[in-house]
Protein backbone atom coordinates (compact mmCIF):
# COMPACT_ATOMS: atom_id res chain seq x y z
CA UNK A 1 -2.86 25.33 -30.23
CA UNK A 2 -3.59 22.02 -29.21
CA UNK A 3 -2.57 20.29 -25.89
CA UNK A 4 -1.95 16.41 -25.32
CA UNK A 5 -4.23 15.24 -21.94
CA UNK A 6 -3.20 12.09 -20.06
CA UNK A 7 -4.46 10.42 -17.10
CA UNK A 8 -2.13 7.52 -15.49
CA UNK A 9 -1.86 5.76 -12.01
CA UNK A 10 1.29 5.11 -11.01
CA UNK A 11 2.86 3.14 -7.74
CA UNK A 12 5.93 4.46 -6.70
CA UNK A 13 8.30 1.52 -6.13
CA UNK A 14 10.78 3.87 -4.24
CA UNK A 15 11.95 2.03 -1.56
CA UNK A 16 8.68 -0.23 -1.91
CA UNK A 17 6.14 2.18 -0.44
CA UNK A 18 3.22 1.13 -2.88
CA UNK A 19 1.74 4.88 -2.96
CA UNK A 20 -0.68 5.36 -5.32
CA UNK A 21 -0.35 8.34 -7.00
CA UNK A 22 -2.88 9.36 -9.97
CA UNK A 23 -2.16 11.86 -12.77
CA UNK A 24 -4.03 14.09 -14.52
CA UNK A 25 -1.43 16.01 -16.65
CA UNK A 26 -1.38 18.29 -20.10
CA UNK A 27 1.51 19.14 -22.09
CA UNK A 28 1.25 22.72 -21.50
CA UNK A 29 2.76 23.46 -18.29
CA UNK A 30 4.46 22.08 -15.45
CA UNK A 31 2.62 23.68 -12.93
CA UNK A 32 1.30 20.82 -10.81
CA UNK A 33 -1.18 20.51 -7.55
CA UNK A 34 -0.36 17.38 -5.72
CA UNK A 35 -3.10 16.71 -3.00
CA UNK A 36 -3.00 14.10 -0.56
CA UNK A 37 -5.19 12.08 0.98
CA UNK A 38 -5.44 9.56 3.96
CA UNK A 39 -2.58 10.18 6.30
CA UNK A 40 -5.12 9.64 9.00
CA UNK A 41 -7.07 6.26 8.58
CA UNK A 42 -10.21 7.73 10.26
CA UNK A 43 -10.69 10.95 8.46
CA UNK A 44 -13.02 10.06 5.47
CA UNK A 45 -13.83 13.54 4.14
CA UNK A 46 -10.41 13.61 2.77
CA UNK A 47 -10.20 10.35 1.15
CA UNK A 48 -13.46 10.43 -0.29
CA UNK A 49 -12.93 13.80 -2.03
CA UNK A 50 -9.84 12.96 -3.23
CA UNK A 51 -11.34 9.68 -4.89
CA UNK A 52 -13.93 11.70 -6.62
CA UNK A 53 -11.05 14.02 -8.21
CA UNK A 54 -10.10 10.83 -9.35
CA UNK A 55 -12.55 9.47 -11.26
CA UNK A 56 -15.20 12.68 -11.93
CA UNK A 57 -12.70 15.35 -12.51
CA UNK A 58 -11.14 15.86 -16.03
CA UNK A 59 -8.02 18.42 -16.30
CA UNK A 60 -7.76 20.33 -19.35
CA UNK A 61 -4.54 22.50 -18.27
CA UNK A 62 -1.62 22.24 -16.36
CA UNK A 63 -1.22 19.21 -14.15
CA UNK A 64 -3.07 17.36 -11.25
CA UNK A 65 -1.78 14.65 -9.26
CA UNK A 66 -3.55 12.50 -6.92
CA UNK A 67 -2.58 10.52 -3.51
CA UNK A 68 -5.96 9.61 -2.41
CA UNK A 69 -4.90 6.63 0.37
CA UNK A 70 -1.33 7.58 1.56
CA UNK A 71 -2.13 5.59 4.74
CA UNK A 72 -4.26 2.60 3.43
CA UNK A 73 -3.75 0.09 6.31
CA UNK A 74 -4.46 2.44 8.51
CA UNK A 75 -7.71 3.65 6.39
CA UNK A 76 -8.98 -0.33 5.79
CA UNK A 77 -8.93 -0.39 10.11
CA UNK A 78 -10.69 3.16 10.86
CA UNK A 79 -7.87 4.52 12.96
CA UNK A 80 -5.78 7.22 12.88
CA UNK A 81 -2.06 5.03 12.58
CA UNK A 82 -1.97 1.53 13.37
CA UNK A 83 1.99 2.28 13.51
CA UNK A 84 1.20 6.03 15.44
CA UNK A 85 0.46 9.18 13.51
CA UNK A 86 2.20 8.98 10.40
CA UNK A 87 1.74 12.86 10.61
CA UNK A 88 4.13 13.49 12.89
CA UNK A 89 7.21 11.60 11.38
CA UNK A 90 8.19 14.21 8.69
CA UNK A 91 11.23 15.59 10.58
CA UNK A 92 12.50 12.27 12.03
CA UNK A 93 11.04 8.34 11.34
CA UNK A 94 13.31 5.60 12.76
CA UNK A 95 14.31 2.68 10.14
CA UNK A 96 12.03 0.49 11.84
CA UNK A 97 9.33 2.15 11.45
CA UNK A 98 6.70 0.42 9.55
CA UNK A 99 5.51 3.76 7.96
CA UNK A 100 9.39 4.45 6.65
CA UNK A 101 8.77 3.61 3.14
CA UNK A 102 5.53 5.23 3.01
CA UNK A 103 7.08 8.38 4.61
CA UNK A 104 10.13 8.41 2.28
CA UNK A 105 8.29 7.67 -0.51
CA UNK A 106 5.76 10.62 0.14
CA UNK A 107 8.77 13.17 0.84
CA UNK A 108 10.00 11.89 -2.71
CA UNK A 109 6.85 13.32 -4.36
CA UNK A 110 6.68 16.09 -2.82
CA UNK A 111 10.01 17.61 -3.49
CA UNK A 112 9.74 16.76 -6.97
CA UNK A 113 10.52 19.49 -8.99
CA UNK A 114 7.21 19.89 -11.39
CA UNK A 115 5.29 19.97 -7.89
CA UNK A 116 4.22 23.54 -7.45
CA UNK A 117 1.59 23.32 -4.50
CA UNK A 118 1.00 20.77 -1.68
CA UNK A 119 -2.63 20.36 -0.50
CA UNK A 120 -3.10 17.65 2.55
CA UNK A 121 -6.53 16.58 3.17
CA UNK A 122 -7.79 16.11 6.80
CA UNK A 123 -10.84 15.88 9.09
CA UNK A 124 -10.43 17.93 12.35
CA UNK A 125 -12.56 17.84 15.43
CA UNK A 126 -15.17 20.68 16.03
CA UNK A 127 -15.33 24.09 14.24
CA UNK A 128 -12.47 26.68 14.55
CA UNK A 129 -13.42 29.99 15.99
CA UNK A 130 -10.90 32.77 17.04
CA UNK A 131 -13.00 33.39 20.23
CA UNK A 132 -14.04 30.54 22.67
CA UNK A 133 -17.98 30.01 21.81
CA UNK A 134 -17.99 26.38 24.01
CA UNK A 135 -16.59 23.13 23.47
CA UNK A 136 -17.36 22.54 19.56
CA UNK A 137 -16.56 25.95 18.28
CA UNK A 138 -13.48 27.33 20.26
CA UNK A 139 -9.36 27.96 19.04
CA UNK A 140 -8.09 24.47 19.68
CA UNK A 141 -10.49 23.53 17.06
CA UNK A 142 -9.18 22.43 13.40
CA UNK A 143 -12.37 21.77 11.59
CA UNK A 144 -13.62 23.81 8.90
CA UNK A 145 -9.75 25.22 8.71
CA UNK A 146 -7.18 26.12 6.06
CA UNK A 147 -4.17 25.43 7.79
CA UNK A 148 -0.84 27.32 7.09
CA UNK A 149 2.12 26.87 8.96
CA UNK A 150 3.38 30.02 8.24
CA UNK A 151 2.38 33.26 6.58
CA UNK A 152 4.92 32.92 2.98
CA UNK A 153 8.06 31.23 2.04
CA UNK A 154 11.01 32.82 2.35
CA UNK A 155 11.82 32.84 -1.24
CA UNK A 156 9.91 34.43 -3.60
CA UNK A 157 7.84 32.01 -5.89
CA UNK A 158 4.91 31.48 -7.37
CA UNK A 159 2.16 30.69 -4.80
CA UNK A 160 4.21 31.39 -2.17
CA UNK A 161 2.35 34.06 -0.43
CA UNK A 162 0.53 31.40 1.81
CA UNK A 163 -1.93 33.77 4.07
CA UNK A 164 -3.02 35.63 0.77
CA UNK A 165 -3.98 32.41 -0.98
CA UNK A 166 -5.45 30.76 2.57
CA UNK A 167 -7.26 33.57 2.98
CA UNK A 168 -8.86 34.37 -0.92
CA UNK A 169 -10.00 30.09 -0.73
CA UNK A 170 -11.71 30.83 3.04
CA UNK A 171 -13.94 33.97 1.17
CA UNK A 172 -14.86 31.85 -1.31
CA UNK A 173 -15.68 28.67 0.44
CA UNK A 174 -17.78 31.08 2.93
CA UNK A 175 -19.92 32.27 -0.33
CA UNK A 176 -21.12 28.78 -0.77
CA UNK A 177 -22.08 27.45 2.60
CA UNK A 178 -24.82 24.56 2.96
CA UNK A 179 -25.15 26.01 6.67
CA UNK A 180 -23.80 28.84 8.24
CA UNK A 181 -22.38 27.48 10.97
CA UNK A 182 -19.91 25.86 8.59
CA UNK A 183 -18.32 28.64 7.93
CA UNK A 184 -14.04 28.36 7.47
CA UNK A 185 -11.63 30.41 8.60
CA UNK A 186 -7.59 30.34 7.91
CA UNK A 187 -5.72 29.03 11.23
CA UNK A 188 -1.83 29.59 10.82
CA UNK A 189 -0.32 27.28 13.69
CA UNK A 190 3.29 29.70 13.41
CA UNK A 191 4.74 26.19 13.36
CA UNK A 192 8.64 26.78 13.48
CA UNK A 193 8.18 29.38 17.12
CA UNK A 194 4.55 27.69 18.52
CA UNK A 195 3.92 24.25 17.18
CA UNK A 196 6.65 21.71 18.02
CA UNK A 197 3.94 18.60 17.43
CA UNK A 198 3.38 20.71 13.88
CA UNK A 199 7.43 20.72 13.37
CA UNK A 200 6.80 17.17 12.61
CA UNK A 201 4.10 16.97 9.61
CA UNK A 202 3.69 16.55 6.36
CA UNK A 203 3.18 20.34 5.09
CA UNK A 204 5.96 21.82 7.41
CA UNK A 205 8.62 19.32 5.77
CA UNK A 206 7.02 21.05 2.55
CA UNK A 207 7.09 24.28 3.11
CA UNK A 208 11.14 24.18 4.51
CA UNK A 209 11.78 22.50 1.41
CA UNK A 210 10.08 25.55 -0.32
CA UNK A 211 6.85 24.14 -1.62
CA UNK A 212 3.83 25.78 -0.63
CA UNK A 213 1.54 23.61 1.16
CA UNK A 214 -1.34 23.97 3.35
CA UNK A 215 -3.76 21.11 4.87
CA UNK A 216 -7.71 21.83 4.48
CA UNK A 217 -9.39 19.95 7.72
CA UNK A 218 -13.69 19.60 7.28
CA UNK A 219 -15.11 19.33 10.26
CA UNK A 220 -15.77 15.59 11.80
CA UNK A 221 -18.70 16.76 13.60
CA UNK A 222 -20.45 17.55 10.11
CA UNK A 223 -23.93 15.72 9.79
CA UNK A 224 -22.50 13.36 6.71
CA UNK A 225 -19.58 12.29 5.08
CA UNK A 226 -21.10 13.94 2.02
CA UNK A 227 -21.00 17.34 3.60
CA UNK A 228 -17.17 16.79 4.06
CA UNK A 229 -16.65 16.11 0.85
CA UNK A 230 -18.73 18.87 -0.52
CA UNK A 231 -16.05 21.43 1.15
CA UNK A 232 -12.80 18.94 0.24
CA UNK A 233 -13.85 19.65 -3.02
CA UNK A 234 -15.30 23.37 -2.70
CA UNK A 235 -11.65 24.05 -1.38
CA UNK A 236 -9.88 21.84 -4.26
CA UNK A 237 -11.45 23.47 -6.67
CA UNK A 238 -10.65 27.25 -5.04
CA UNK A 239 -7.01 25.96 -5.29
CA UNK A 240 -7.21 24.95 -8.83
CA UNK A 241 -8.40 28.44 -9.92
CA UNK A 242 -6.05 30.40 -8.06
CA UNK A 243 -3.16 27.99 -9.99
CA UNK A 244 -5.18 28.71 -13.26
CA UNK A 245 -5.27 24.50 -13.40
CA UNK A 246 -8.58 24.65 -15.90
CA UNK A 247 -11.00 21.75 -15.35
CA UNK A 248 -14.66 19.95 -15.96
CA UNK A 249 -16.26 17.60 -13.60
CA UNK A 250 -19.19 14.87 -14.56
CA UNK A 251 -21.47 15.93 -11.79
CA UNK A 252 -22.81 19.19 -10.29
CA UNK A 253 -21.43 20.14 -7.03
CA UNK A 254 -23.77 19.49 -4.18
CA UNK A 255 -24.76 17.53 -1.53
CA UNK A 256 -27.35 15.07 -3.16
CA UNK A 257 -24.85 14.19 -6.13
CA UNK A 258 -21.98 13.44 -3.75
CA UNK A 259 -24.10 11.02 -1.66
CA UNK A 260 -24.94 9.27 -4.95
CA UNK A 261 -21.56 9.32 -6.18
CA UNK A 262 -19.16 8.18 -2.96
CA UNK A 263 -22.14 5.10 -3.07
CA UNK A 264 -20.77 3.81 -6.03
CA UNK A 265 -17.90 1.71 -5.24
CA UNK A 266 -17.78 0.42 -8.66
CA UNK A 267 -15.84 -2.96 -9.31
CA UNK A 268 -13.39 -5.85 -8.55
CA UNK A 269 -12.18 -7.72 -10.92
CA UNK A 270 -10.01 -10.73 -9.76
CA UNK A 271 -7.35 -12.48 -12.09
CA UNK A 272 -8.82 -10.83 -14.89
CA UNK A 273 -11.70 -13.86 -14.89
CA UNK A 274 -14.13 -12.24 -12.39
CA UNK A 275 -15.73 -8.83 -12.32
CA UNK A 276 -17.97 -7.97 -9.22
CA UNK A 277 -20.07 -4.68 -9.27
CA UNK A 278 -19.66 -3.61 -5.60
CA UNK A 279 -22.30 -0.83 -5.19
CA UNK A 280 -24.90 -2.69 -3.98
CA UNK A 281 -23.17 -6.16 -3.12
CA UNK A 282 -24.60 -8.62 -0.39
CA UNK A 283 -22.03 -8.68 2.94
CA UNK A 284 -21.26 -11.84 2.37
CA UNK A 285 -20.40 -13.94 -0.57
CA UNK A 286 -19.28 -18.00 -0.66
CA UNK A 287 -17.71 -20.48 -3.06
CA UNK A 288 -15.86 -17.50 -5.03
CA UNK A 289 -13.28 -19.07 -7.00
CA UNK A 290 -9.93 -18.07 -6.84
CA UNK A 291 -6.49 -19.69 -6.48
CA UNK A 292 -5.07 -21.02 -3.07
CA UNK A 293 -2.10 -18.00 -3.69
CA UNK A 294 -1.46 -15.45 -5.39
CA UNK A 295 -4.61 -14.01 -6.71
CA UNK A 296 -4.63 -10.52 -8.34
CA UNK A 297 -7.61 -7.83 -7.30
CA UNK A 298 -7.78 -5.08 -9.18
CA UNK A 299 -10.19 -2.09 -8.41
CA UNK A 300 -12.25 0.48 -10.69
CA UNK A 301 -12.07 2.51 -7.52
CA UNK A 302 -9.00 4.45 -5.96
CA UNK A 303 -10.01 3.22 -2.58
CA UNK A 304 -10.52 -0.22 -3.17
CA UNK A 305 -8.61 -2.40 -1.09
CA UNK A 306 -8.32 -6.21 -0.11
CA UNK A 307 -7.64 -6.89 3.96
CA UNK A 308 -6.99 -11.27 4.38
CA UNK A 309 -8.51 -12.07 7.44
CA UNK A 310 -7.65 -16.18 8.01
CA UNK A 311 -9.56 -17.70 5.19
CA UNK A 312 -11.38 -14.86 4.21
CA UNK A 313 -11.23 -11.77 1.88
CA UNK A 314 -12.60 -8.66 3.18
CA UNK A 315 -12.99 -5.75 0.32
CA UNK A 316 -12.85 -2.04 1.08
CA UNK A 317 -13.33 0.81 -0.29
CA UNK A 318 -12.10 3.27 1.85
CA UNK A 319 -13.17 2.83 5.34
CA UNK A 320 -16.07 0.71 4.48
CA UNK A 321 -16.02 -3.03 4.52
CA UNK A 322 -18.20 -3.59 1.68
CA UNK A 323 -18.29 -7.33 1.58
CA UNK A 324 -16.63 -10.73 2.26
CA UNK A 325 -15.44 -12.93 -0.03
CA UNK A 326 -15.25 -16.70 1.24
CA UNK A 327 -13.03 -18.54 -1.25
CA UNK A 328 -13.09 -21.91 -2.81
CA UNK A 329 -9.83 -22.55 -4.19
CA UNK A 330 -9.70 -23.76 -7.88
CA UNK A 331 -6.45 -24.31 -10.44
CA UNK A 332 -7.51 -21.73 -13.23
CA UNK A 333 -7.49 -23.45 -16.46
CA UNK A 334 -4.62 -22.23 -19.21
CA UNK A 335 -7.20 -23.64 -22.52
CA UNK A 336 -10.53 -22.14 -21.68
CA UNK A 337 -11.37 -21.39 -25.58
CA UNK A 338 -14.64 -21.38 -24.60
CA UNK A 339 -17.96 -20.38 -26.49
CA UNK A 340 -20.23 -18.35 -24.22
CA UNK A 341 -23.24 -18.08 -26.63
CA UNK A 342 -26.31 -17.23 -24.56
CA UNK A 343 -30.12 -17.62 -25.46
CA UNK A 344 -31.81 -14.55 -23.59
CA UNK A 345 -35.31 -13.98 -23.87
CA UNK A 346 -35.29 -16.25 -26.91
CA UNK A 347 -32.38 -14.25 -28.65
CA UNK A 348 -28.88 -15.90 -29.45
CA UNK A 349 -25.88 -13.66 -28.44
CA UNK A 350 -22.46 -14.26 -27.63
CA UNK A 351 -20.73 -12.47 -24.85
CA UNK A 352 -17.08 -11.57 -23.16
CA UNK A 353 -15.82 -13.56 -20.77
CA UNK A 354 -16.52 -11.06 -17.39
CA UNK A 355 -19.75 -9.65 -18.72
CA UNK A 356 -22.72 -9.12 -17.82
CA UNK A 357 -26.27 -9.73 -19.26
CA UNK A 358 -29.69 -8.50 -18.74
CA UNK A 359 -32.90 -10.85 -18.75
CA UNK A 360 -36.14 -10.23 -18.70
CA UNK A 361 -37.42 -13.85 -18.29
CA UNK A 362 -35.16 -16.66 -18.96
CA UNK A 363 -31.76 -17.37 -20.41
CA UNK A 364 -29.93 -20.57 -21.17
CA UNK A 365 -26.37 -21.55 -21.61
CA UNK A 366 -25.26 -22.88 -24.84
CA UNK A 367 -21.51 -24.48 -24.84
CA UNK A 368 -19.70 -27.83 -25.81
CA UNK A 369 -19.95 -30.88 -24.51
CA UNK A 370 -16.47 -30.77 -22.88
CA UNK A 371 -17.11 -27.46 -20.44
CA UNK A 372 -19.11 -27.37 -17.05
CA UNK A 373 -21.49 -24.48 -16.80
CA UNK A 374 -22.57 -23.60 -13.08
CA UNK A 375 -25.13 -21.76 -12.93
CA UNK A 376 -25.04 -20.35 -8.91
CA UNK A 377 -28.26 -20.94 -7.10
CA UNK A 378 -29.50 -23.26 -9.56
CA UNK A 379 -30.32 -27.43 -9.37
CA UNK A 380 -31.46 -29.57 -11.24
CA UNK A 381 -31.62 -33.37 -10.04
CA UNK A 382 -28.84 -35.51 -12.32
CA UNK A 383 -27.22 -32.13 -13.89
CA UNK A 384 -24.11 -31.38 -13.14
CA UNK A 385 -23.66 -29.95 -16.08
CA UNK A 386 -26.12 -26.90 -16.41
CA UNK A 387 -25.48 -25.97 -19.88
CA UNK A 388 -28.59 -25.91 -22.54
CA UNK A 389 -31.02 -25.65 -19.60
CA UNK A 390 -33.56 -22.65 -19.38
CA UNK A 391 -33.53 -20.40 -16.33
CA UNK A 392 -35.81 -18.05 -14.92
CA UNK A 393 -35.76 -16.29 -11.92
CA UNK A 394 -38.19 -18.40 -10.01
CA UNK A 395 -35.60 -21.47 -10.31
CA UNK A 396 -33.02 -19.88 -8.43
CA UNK A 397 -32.49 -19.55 -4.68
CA UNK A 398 -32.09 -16.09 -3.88
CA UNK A 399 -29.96 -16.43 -0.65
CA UNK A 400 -27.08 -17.08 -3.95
CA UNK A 401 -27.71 -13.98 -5.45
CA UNK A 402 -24.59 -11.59 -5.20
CA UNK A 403 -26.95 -8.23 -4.64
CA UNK A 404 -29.25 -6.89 -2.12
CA UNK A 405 -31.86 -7.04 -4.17
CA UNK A 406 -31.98 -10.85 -4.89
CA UNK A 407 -31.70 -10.15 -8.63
CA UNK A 408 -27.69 -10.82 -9.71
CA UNK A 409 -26.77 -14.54 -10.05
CA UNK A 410 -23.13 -15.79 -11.02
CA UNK A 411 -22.52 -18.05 -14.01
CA UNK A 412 -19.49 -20.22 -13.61
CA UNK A 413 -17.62 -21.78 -16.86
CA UNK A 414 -14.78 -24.88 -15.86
CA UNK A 415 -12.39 -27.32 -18.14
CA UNK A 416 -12.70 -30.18 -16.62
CA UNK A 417 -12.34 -29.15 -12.69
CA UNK A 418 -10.18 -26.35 -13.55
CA UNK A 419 -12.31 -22.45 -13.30
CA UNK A 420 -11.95 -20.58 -16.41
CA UNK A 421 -14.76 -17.26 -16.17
CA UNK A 422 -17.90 -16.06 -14.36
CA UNK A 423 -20.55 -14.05 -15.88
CA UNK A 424 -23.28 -11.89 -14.10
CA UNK A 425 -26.99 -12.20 -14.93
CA UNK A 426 -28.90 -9.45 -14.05
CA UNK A 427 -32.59 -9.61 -13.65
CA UNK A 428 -34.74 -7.22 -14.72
């Protein structure tokens, strides 16, 4: 038998609350995992892992779906709730609140009916120990937890059992420990008799709505953000096999790959004219050009985000500001029917409009008469037009490269004064 696979990104419009919510679905099944990710701005672990499911993970039975940023203003400033701990307004939010849509909009998903199994993603403070070993490792602890808020629903349903499954993903996680000292252990906060701050969250509206939920908190006093996301996704995937949700990932599940992988905050493309790759941009770029409003910015990455700050764009992925963009404001031309013919290393080729292109030595820009190339970095006295010229690395100034490395220059096509497209050339 064969089985359809589809993978779609979705923003729930409900009430305007903008989530994000990625799906990885078959056609066999409507058992469905929802995790969630980023109620609390300043808990990366969760986040991050969640953005690798995204992107690295590929489902090849039942369903996924994906929140990775519930609480993305909050994550863009590094804090817990710029509007208070969205956590705790499950059970009561005021219509004021600025986290209302958000809130509602969340509760939606949850209580949908394909949803089978809640999973919300946190970082907690020190490592949870039954006994009191000292400030780090004591009971008020929630790192290195699987939460529960009680032991099983009270009706009978699949995955319902909610100690049994806590405890079967805590074995397993504890087989597969970078240190020891990371070890997990379940913590069931009783929530309804013993936790009235608890009576408030996410997974307890869940759970008295009958879906089986559970948070997993990594510990924040872990030695790298890696290491969190190592056990988010140690703990994910525990979930997955207990729901029999089949899957393959594109990396092997350690610490080195992760660091490689939550590095790569692949790219921004803006009105579908300019395409930055982010991984290893400079902090600051100038002169980008965009239009005075209503620009469009459009990530490769879940966690990409832009924050306007005055005249400036600040780009995010996650928690990290990974650059600024300084804009120079442009009308963007409606006839661009450009030709972007290149001569690289002595070979004719024509390109895309956003690409990119590799040189060894030099390149030149071949185009009419009636378009303006600007070629970033580059002068030449009495050119303003810097099409048919030959560049090589030497002739640029590196303080306009876009990269750390000095080796990325931008190549800017116009009609007349109006922007059409920038290229990327990348220096070997």
């Amino acid at each position: 038998m064969q089985y359809i696979f589809l993978v779609t990104t979705f923003f729930i419009s409900l009430l305007n609350a903008n989530i994000q919510l990625i799906k990885k679905e078959s056609s066999d099944s409507n058992t469905t995992l929802l995790v969630i990710a980023g109620i609390h701005g300043n808990e990366p672990g969760g986040y991050f892992a969640a953005s690798v499911l995204a992107t690295h993970y590929n489902i090849t039975s039942k369903n996924l779906w994906i929140v990775p940023n519930l609480n993305k203003e909050s994550i863009k400033r590094n804090e817990r709730g710029i509007y208070g701990d969205m956590n705790r307004k499950f059970s009561y939010i005021d219509n004021n609140d600025h986290d209302k849509k958000i809130v509602e909009g969340i509760k939606s998903i949850i209580l949908e009916d394909k949803v089978s199994l809640v999973l919300n993603l946190h970082d907690g403070h020190g490592f949870y120990r039954k006994e009191n070993q000292g400030t780090v490792f004591n009971p008020t602890a929630w790192g290195q937890t699987c939460v529960i808020d009680q032991c099983k629903l009270k009706q009978e349903q699949a995955f319902g059992n909610l100690n049994e499954i806590a405890l079967n993903v805590k074995n397993n996680i504890n087989k597969k420990l970078l240190k020891q000292h990371h070890s997990f252990d379940v913590k069931n906060t009783n929530t309804k008799y013993e936790d009235e701050t608890m009576q408030l969250s996410l997974t307890y509206f869940a759970v008295t709505n009958n879906k089986p939920a559970f948070a997993v908190e990594t510990s924040k006093d872990l030695s790298s953000l890696s290491q969190k996301v190592f056990y988010q996704l140690l703990a994910i995937e525990e979930f997955m096999k207990i729901m029999k949700i089949h899957f393959t990932r594109s990396f092997n599940l350690n610490e080195k790959e992760i660091a490689k992988i939550i590095k790569n905050y692949g790219k921004l493309s803006i009105n579908d004219n300019i395409s930055l790759n982010l991984s290893n941009i400079k902090k600051s770029l100038s002169f980008i050009p965009i239009k005075s409003t209503g620009n469009r910015f459009d990530f490769s990455h879940p966690l990409g985000d832009i924050r306007k700050v005055k005249d400036n764009f600040l780009v995010y992925i996650g928690n990290e500001k990974v650059t600024t963009l300084k804009p120079q404001y442009f009308k963007l031309s409606q006839s661009c029917h450009l030709d972007r013919i290149f001569e690289v290393d002595g070979k004719v080729i024509d390109v895309p409009k956003t690409s990119e292109i590799y040189v060894n030595d030099d390149f030149k820009v071949i185009t009419s008469k009636n378009n303006r190339v600007n070629i970033i970095g580059y002068h030449k006295a009495g050119y303003k037009n810097e099409s048919g010229l030959k560049v090589s690395l030497k002739d640029l100034d590196k303080k306009f490269a876009i990269d750390k490395d000095n080796k990325i220059f931008r190549v800017e096509f116009y009609n007349n004064d109006e922007f059409c497209s920038m290229l990327l050339v990348h220096f070997k």
